[in-house]
C-alpha atoms as a PDB file:
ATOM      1  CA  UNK A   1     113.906 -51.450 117.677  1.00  0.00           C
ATOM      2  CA  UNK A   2     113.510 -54.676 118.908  1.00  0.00           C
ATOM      3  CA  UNK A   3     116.666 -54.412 121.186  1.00  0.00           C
ATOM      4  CA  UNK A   4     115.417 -51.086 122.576  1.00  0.00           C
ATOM      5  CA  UNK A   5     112.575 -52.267 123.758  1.00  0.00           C
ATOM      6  CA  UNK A   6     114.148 -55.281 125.706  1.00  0.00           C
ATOM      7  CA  UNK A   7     116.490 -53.005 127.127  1.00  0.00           C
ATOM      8  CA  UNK A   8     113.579 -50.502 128.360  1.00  0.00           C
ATOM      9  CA  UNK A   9     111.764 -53.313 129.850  1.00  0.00           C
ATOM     10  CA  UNK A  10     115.469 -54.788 131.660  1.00  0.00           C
ATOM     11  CA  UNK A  11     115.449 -50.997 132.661  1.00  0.00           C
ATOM     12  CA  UNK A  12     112.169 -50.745 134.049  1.00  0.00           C
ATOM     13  CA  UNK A  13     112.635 -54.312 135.681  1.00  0.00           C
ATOM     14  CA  UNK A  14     116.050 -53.532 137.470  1.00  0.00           C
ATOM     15  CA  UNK A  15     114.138 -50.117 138.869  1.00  0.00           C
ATOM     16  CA  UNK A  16     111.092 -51.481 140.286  1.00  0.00           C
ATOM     17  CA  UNK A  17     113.382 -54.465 141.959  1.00  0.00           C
ATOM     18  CA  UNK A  18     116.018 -51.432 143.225  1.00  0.00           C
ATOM     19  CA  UNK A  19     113.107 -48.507 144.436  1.00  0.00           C
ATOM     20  CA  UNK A  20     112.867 -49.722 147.871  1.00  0.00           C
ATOM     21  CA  UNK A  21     116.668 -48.954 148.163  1.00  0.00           C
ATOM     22  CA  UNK A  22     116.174 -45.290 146.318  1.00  0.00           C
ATOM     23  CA  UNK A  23     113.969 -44.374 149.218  1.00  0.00           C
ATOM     24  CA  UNK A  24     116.952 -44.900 151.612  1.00  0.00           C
ATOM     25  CA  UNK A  25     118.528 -41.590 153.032  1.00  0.00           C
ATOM     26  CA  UNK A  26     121.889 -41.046 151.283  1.00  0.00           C
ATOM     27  CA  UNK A  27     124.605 -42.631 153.117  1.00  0.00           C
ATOM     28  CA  UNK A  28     127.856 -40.453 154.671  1.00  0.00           C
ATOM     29  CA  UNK A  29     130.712 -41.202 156.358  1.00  0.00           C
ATOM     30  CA  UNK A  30     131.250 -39.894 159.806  1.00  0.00           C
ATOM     31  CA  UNK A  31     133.461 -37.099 160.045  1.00  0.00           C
ATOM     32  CA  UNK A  32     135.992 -38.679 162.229  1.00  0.00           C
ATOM     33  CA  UNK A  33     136.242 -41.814 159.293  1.00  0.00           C
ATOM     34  CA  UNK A  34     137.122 -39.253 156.830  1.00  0.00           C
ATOM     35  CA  UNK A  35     139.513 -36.927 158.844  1.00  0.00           C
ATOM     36  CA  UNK A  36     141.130 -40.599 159.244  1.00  0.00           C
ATOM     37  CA  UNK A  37     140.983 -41.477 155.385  1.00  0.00           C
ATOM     38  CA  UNK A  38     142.386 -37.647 154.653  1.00  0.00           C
ATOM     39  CA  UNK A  39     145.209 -38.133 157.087  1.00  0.00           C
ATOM     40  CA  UNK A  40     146.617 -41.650 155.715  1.00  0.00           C
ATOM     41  CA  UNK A  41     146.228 -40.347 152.362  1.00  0.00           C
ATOM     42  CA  UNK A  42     148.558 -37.316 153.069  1.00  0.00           C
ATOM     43  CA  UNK A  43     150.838 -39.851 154.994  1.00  0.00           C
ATOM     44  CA  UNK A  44     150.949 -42.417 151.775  1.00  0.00           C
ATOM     45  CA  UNK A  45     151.739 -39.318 149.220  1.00  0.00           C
ATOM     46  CA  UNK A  46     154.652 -38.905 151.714  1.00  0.00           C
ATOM     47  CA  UNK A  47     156.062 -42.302 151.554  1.00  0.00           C
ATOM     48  CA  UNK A  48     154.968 -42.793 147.799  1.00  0.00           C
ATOM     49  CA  UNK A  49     158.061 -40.710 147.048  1.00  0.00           C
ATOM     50  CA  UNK A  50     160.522 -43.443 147.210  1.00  0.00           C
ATOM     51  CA  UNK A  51     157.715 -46.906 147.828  1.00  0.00           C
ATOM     52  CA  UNK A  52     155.084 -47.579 144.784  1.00  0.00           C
ATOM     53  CA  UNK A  53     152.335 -47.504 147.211  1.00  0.00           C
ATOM     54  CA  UNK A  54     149.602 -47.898 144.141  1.00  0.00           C
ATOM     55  CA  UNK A  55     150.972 -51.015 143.153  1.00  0.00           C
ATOM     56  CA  UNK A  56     151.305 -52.173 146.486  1.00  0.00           C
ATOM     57  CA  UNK A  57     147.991 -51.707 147.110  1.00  0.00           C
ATOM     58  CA  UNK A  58     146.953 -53.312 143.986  1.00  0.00           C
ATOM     59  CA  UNK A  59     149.259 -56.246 144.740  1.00  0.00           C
ATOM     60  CA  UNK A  60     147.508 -56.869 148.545  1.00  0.00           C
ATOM     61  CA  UNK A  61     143.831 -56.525 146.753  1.00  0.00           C
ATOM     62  CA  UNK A  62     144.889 -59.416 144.489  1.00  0.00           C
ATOM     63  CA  UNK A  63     146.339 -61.491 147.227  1.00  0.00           C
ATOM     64  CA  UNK A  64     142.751 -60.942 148.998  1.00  0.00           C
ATOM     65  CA  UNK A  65     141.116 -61.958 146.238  1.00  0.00           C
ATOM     66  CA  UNK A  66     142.599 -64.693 145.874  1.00  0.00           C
ATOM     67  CA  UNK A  67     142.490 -65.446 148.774  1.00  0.00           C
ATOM     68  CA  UNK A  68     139.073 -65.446 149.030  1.00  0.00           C
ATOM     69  CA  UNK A  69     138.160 -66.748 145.982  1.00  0.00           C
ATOM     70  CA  UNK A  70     140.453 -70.125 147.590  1.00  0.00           C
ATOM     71  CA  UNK A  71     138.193 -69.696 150.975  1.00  0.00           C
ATOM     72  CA  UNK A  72     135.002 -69.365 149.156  1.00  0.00           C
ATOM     73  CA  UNK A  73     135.905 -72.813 147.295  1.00  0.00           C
ATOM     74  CA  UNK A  74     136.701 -74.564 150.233  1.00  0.00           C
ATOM     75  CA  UNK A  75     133.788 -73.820 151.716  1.00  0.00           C
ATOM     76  CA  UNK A  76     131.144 -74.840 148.608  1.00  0.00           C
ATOM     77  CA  UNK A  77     133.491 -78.108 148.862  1.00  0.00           C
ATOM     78  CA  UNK A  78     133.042 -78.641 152.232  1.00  0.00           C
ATOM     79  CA  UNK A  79     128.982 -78.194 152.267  1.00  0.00           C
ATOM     80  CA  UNK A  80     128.981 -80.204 149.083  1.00  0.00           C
ATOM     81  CA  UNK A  81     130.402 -83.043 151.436  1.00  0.00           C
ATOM     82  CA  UNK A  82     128.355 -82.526 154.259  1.00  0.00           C
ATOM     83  CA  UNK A  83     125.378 -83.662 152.204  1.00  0.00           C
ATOM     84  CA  UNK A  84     125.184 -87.191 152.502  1.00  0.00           C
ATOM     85  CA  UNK A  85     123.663 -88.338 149.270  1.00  0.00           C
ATOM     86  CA  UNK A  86     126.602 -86.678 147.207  1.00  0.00           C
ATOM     87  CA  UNK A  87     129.340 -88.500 148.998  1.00  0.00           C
END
């Protein structure tokens, strides 16, 4: 009972922070962006007969997270040495 309630009032919380966004128009892609997305996807099924292209993709997103992640901590590290009191 107890939990209920602090999840209705998380609930209520998240959508009064969130409503300005639910009054946004629906978002689309052009047509042109999806004819695009269609096309490589009927290329990839073609070459996924004899290249894993799931798993390559999978293994790319990792690198770019990664990759990231490394670019995002050298950056926090370099404005935590900018700050002159700190180093």
């Amino acid at each position: 009972m107890i939990l209920t309630a602090i999840l209705t009032i998380l609930y209520g919380t998240i959508t009064a922070i969130l409503s300005p966004l639910r009054l946004l128009p629906d978002a689309s892609l052009p047509e042109g962006v999806a004819n695009s997305i269609a096309e490589a996807n009927t290329h990839l099924a073609a070459v996924d007969s004899f290249v894993p292209v799931n798993t390559i993709i999978t293994i790319l997103g990792v690198f770019i997270g990664i990759e990231a992640g490394i670019f995002l901590y050298k950056t926090v590290m370099w404005i935590i040495k900018k700050i002159p009191t700190i180093n």
